[in-house]
PDB file of N, CA and C in Angstrom:
ATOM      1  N   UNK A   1     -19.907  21.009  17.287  1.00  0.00           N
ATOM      2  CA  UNK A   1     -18.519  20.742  16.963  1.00  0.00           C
ATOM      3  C   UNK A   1     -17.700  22.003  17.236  1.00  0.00           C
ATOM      4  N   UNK A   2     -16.342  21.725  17.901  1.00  0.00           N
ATOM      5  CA  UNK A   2     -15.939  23.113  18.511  1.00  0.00           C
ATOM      6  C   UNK A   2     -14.440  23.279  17.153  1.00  0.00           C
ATOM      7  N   UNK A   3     -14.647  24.447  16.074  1.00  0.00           N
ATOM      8  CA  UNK A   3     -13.986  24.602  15.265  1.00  0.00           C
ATOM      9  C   UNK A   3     -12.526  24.609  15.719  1.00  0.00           C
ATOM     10  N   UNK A   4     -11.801  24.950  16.840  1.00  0.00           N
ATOM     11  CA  UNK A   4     -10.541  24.598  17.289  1.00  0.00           C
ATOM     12  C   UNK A   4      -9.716  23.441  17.371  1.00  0.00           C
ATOM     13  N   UNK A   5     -11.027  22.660  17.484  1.00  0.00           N
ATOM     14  CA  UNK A   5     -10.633  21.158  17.490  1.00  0.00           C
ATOM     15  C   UNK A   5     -10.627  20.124  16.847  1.00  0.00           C
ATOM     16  N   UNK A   6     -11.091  20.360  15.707  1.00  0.00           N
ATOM     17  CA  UNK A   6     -11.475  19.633  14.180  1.00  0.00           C
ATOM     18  C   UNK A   6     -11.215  20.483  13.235  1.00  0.00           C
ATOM     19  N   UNK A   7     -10.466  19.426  12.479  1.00  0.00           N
ATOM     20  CA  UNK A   7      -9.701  20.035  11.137  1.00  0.00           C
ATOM     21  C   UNK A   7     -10.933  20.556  10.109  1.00  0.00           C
ATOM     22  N   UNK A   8     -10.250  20.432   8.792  1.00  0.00           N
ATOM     23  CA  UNK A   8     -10.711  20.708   7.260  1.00  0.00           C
ATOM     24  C   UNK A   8     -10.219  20.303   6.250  1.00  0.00           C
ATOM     25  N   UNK A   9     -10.730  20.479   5.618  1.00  0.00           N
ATOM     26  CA  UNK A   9     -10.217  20.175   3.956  1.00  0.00           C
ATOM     27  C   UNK A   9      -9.995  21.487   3.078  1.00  0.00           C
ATOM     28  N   UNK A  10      -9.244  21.596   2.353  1.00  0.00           N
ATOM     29  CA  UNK A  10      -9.125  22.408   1.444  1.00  0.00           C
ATOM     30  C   UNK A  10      -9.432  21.756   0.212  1.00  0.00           C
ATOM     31  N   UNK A  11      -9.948  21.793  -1.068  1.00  0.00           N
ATOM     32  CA  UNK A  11     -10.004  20.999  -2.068  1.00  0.00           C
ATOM     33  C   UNK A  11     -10.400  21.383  -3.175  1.00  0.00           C
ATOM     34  N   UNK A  12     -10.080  20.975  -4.165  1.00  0.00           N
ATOM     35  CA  UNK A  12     -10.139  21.581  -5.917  1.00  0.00           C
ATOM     36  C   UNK A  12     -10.825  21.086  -6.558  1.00  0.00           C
ATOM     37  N   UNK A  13     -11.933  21.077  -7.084  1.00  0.00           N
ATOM     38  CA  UNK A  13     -12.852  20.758  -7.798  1.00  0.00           C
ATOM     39  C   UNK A  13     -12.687  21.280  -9.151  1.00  0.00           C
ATOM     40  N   UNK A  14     -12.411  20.085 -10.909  1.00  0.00           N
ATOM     41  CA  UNK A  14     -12.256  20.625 -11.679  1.00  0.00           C
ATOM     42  C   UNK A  14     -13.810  20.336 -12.655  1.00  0.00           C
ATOM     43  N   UNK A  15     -13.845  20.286 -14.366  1.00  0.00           N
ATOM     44  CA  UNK A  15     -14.515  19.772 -15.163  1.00  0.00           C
ATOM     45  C   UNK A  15     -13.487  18.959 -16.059  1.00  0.00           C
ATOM     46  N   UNK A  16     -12.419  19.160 -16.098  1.00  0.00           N
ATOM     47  CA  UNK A  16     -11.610  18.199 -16.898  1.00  0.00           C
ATOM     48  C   UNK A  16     -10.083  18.617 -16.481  1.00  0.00           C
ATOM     49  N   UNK A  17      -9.381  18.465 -17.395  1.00  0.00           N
ATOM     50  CA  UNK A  17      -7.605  18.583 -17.453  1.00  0.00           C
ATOM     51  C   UNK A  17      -7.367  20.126 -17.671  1.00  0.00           C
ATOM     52  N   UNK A  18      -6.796  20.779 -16.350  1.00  0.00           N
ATOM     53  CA  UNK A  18      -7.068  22.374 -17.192  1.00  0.00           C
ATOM     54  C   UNK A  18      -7.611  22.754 -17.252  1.00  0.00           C
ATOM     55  N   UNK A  19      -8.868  22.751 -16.884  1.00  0.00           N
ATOM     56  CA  UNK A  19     -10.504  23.489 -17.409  1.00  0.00           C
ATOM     57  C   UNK A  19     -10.999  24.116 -16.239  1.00  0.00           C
ATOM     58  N   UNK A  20     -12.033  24.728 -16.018  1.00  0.00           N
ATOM     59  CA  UNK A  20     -12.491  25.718 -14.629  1.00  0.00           C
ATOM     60  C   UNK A  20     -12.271  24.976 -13.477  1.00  0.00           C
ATOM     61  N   UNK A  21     -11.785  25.844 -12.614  1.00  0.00           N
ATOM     62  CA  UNK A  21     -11.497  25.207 -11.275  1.00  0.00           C
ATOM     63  C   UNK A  21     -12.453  26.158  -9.773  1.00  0.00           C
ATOM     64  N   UNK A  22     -12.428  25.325  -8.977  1.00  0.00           N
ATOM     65  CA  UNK A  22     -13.029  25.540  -7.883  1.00  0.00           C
ATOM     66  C   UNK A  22     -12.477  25.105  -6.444  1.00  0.00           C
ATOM     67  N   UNK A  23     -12.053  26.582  -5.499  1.00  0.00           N
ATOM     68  CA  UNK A  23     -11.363  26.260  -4.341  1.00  0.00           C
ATOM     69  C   UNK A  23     -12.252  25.767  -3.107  1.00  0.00           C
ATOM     70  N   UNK A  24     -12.538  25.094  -2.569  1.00  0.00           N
ATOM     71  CA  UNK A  24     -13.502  25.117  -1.620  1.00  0.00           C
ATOM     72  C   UNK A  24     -12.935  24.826   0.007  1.00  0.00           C
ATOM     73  N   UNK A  25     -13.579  24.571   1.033  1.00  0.00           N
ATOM     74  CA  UNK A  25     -13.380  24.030   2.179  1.00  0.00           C
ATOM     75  C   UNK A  25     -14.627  23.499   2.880  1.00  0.00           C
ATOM     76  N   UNK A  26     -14.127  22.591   3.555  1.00  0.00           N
ATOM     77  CA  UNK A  26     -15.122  21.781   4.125  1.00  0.00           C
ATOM     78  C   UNK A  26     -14.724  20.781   5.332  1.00  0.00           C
ATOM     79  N   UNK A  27     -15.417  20.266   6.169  1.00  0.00           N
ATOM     80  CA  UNK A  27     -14.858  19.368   7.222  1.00  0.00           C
ATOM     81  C   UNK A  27     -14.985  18.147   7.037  1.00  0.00           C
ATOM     82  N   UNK A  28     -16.694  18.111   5.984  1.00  0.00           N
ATOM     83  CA  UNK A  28     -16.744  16.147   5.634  1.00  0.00           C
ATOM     84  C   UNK A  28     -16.349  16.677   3.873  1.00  0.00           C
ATOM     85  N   UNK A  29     -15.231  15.961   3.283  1.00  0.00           N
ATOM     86  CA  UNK A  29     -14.623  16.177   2.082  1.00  0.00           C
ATOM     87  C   UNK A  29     -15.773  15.388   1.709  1.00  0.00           C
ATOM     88  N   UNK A  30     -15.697  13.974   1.740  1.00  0.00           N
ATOM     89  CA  UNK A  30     -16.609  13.097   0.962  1.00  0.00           C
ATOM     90  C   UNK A  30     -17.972  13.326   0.818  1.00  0.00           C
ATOM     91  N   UNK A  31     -18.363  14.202   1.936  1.00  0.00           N
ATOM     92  CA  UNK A  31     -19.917  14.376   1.707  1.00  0.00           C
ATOM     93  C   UNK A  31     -20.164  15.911   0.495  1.00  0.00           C
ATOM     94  N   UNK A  32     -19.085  16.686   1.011  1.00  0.00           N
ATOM     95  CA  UNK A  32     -19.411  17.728  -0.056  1.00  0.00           C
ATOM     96  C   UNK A  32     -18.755  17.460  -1.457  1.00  0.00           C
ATOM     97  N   UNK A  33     -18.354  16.582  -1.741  1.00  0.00           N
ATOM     98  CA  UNK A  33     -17.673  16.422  -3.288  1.00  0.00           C
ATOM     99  C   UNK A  33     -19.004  15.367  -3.812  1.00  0.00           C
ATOM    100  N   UNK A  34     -19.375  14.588  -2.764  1.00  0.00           N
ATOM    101  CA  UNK A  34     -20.759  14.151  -3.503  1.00  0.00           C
ATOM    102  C   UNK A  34     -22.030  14.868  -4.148  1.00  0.00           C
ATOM    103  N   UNK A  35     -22.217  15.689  -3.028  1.00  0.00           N
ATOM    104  CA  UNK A  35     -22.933  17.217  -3.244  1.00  0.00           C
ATOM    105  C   UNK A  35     -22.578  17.684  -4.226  1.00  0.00           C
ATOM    106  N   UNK A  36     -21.100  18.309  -4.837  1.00  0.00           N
ATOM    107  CA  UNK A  36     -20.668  18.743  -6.167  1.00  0.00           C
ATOM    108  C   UNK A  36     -21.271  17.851  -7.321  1.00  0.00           C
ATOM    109  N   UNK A  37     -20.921  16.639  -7.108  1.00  0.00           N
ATOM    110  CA  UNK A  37     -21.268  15.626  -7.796  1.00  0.00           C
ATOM    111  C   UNK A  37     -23.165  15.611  -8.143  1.00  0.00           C
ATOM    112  N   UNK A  38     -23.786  15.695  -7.518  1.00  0.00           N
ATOM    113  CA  UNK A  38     -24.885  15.470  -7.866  1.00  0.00           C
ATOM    114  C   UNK A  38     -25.797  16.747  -8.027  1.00  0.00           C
ATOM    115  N   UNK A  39     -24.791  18.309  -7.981  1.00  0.00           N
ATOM    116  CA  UNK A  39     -25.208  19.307  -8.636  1.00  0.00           C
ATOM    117  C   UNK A  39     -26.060  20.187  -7.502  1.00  0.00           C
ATOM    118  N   UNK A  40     -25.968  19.657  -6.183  1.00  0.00           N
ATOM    119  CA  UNK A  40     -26.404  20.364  -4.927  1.00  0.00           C
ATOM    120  C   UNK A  40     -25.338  21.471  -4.202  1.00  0.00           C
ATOM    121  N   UNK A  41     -23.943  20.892  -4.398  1.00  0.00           N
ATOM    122  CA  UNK A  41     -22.685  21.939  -3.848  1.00  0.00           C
ATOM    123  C   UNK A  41     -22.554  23.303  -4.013  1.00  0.00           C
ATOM    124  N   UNK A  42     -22.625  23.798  -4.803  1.00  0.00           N
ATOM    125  CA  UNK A  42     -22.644  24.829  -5.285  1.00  0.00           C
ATOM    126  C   UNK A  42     -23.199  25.305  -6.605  1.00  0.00           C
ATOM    127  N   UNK A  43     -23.612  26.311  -6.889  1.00  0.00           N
ATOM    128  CA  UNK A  43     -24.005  26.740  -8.242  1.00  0.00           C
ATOM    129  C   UNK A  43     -23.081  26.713  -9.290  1.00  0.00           C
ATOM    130  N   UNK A  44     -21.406  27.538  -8.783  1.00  0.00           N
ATOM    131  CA  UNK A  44     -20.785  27.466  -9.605  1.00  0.00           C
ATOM    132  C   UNK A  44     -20.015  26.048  -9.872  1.00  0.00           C
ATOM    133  N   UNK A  45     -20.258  25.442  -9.515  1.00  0.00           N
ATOM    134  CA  UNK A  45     -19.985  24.267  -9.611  1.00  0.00           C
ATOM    135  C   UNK A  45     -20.602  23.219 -10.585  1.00  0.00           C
ATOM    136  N   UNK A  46     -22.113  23.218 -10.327  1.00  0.00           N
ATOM    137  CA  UNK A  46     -23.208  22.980 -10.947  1.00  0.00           C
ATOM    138  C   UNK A  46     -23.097  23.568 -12.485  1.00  0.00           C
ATOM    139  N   UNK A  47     -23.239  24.836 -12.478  1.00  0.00           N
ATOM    140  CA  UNK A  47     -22.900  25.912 -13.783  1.00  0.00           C
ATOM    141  C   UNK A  47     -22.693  25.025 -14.613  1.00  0.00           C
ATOM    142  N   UNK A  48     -20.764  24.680 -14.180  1.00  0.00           N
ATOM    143  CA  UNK A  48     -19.776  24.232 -14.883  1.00  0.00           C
ATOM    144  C   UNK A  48     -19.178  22.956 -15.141  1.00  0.00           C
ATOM    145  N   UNK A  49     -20.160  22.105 -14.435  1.00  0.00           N
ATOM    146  CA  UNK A  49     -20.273  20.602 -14.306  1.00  0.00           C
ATOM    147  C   UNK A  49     -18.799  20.296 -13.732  1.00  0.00           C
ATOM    148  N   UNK A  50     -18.603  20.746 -12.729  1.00  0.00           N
ATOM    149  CA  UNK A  50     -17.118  20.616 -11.883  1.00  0.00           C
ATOM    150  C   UNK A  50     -17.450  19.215 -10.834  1.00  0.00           C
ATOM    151  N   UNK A  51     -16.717  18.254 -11.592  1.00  0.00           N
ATOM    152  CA  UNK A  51     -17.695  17.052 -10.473  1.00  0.00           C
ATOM    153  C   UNK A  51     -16.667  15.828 -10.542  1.00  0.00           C
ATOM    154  N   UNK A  52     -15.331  16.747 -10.838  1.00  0.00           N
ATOM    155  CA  UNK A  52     -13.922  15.970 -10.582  1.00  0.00           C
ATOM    156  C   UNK A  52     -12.842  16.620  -9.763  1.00  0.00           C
ATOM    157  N   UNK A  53     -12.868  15.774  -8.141  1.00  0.00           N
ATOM    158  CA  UNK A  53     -11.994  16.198  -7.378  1.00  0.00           C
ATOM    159  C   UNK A  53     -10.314  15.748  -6.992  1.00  0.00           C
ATOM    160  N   UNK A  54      -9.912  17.229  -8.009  1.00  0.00           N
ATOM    161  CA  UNK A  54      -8.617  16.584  -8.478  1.00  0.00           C
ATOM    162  C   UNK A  54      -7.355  17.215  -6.924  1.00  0.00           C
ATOM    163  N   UNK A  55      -7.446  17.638  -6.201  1.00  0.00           N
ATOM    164  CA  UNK A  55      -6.844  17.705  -5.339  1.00  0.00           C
ATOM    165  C   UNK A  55      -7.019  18.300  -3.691  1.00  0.00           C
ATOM    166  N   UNK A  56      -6.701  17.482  -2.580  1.00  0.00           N
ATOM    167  CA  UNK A  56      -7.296  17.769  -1.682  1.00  0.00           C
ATOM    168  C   UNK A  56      -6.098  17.818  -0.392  1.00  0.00           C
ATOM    169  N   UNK A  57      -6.244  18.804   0.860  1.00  0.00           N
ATOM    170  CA  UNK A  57      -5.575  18.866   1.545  1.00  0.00           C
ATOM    171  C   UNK A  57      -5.957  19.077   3.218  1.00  0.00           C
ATOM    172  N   UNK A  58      -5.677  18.557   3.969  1.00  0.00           N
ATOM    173  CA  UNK A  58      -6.022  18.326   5.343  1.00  0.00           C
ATOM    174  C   UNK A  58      -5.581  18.903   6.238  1.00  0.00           C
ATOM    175  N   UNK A  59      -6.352  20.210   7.214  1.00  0.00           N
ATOM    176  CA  UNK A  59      -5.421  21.164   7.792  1.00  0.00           C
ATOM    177  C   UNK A  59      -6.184  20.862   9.173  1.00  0.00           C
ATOM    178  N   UNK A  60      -5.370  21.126  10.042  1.00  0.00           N
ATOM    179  CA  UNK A  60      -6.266  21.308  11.385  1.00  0.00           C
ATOM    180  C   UNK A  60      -5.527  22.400  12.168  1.00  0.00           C
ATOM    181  N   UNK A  61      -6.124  23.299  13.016  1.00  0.00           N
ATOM    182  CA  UNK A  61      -7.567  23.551  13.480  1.00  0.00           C
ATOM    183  C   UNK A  61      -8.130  23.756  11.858  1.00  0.00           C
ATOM    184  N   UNK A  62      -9.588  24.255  11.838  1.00  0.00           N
ATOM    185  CA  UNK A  62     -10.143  24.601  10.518  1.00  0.00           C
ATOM    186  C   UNK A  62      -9.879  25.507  10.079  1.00  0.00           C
ATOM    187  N   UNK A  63      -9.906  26.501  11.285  1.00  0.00           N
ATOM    188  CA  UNK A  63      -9.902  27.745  10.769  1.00  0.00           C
ATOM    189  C   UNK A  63      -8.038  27.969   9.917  1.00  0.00           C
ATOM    190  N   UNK A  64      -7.076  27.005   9.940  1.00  0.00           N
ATOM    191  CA  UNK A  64      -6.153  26.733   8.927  1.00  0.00           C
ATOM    192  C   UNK A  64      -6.580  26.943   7.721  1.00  0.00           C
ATOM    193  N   UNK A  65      -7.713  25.785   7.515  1.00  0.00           N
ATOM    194  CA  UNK A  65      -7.863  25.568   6.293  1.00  0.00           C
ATOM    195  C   UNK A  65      -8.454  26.678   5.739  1.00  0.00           C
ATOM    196  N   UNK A  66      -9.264  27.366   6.312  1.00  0.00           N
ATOM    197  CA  UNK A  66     -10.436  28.567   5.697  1.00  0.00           C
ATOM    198  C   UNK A  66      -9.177  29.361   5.496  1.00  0.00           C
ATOM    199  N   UNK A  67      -8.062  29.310   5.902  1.00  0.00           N
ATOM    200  CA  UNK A  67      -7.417  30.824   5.851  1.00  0.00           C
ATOM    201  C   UNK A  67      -6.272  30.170   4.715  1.00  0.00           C
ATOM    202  N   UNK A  68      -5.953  28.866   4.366  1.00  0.00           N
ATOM    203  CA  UNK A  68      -5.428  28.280   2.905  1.00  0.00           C
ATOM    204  C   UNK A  68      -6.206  28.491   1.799  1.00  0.00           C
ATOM    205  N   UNK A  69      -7.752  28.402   1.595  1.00  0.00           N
ATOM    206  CA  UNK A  69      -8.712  28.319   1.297  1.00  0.00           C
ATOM    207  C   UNK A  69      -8.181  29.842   0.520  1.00  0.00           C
ATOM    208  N   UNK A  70      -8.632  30.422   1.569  1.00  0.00           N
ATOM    209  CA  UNK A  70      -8.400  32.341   0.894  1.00  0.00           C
ATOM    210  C   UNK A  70      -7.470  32.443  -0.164  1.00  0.00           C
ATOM    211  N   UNK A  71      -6.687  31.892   0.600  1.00  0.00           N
ATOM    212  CA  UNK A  71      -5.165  32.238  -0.008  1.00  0.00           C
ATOM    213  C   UNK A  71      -5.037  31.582  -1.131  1.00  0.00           C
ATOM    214  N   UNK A  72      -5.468  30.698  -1.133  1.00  0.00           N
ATOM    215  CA  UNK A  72      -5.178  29.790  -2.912  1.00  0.00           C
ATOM    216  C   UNK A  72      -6.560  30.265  -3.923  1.00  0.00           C
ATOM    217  N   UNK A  73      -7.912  30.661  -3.653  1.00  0.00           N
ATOM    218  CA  UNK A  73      -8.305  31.693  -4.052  1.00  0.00           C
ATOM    219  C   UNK A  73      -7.623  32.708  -4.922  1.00  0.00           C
ATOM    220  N   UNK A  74      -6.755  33.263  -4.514  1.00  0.00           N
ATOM    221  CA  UNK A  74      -5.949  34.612  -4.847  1.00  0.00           C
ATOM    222  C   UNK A  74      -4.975  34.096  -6.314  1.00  0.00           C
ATOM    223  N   UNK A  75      -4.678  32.854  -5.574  1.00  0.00           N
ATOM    224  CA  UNK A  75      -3.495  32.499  -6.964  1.00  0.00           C
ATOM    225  C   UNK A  75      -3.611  32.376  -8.341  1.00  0.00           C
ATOM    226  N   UNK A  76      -2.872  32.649  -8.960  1.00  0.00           N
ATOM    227  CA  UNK A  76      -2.828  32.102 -10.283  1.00  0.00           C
ATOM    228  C   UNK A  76      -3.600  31.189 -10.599  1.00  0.00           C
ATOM    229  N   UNK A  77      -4.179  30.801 -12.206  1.00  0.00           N
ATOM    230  CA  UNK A  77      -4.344  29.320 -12.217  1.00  0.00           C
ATOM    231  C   UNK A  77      -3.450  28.569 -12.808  1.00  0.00           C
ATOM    232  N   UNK A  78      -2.062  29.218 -13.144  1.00  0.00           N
ATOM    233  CA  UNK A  78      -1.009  28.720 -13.564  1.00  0.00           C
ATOM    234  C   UNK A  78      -0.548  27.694 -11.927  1.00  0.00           C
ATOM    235  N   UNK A  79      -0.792  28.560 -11.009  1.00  0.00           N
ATOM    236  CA  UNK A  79      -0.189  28.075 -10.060  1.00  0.00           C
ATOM    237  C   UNK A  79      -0.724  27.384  -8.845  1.00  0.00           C
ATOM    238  N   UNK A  80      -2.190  27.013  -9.317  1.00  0.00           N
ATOM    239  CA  UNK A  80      -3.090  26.264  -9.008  1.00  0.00           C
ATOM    240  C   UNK A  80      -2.688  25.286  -9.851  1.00  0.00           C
ATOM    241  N   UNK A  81      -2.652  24.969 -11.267  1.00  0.00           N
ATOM    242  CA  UNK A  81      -2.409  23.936 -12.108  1.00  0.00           C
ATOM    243  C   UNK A  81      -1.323  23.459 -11.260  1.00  0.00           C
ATOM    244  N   UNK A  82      -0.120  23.800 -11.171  1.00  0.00           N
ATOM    245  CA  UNK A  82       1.232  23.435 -10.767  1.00  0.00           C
ATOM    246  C   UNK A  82       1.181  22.840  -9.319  1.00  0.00           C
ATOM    247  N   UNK A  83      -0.222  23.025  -8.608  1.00  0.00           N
ATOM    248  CA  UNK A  83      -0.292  22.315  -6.986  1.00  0.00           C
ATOM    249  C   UNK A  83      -1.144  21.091  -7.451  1.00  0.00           C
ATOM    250  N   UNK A  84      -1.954  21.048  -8.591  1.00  0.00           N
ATOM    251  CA  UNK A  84      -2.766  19.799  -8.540  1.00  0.00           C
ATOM    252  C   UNK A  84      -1.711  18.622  -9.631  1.00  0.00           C
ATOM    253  N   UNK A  85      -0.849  19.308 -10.034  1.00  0.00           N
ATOM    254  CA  UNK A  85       0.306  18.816 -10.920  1.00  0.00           C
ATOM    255  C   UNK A  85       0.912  17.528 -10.339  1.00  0.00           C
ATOM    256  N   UNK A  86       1.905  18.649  -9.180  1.00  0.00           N
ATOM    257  CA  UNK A  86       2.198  18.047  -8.602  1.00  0.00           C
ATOM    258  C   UNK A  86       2.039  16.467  -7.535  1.00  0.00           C
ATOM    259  N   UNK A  87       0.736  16.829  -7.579  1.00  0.00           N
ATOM    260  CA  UNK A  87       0.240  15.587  -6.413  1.00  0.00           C
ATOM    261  C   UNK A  87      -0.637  14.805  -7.536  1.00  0.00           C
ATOM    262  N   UNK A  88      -1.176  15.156  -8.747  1.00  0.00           N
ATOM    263  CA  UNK A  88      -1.969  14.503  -9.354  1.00  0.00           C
ATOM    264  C   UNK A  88      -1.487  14.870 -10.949  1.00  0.00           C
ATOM    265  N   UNK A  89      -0.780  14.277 -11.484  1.00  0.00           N
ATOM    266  CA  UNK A  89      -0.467  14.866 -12.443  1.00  0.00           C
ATOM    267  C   UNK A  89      -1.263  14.416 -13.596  1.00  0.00           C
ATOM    268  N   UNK A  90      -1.959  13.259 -13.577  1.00  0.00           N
ATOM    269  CA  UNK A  90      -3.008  12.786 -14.727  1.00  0.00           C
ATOM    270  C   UNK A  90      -4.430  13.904 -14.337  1.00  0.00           C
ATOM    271  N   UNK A  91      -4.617  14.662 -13.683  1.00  0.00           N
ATOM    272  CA  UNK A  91      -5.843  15.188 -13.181  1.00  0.00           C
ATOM    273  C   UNK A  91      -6.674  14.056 -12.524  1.00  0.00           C
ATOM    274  N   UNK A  92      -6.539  12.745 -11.806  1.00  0.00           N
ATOM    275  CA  UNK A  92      -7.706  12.002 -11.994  1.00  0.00           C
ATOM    276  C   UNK A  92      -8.775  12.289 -10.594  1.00  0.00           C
ATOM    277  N   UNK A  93      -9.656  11.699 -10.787  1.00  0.00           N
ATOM    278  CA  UNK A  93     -10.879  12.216  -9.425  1.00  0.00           C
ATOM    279  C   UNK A  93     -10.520  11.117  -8.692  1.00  0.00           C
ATOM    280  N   UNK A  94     -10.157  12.297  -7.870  1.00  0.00           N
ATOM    281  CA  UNK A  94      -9.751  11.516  -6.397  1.00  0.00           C
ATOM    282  C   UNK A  94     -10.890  11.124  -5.544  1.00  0.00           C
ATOM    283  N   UNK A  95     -12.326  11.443  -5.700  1.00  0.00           N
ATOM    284  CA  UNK A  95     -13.373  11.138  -5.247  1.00  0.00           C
ATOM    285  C   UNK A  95     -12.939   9.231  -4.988  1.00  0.00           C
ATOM    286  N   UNK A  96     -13.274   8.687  -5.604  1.00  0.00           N
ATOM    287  CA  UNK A  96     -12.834   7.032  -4.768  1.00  0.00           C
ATOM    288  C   UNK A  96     -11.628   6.752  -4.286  1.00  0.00           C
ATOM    289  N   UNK A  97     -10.840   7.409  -3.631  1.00  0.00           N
ATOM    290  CA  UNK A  97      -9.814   7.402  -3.010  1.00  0.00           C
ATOM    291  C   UNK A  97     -10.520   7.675  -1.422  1.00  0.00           C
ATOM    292  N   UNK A  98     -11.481   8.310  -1.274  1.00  0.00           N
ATOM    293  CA  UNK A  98     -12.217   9.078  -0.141  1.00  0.00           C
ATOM    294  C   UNK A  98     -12.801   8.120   0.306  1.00  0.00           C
ATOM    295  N   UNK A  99     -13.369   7.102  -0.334  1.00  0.00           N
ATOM    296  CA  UNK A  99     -14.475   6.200   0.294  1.00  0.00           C
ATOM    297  C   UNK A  99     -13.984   5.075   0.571  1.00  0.00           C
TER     298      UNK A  99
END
């Protein structure tokens, strides 16, 4: 797959309303939020039973997304709250929205 030419995902992985969050990126969203889900995705993820994906965003080329990715990393979680707010304001898992 030639990364110039296929997008990404950017996406937020929580444990509840407010509670630890997780920035990630990826190219198949649905396959790695299942992965979160069944405690293979990541450790910190796993840790913290983060296995509700409350907000997600679609960049292309990828290397977009890896470099949104960084950048929302850095932010606040005031101002992380206020991006998953916005588009999701009940927190709910957007995981069956994907499939």
């Amino acid at each position: 797959m030639d990364r110039e030419t296929h997008g990404g995902w950017v996406y937020i992985m929580a444990n509840r309303y407010r509670g630890a969050l997780y920035v990630g990126v990826t190219a198949d969203l649905a396959s790695r939020v299942s992965q979160h889900c069944d405690g293979s995705g990541s450790d910190y993820c796993a840790r913290r039973g983060l296995t509700r994906l409350v907000w997600a965003e679609f960049s292309n080329p990828i290397d977009a997304a890896i470099a949104h990715e960084k950048r929302l990393k850095r932010w606040r979680r005031e101002w992380k709250f206020a991006l998953i707010e916005k588009a999701n304001p009940e927190w709910n898992d957007l995981f069956d929205t994907l499939n």
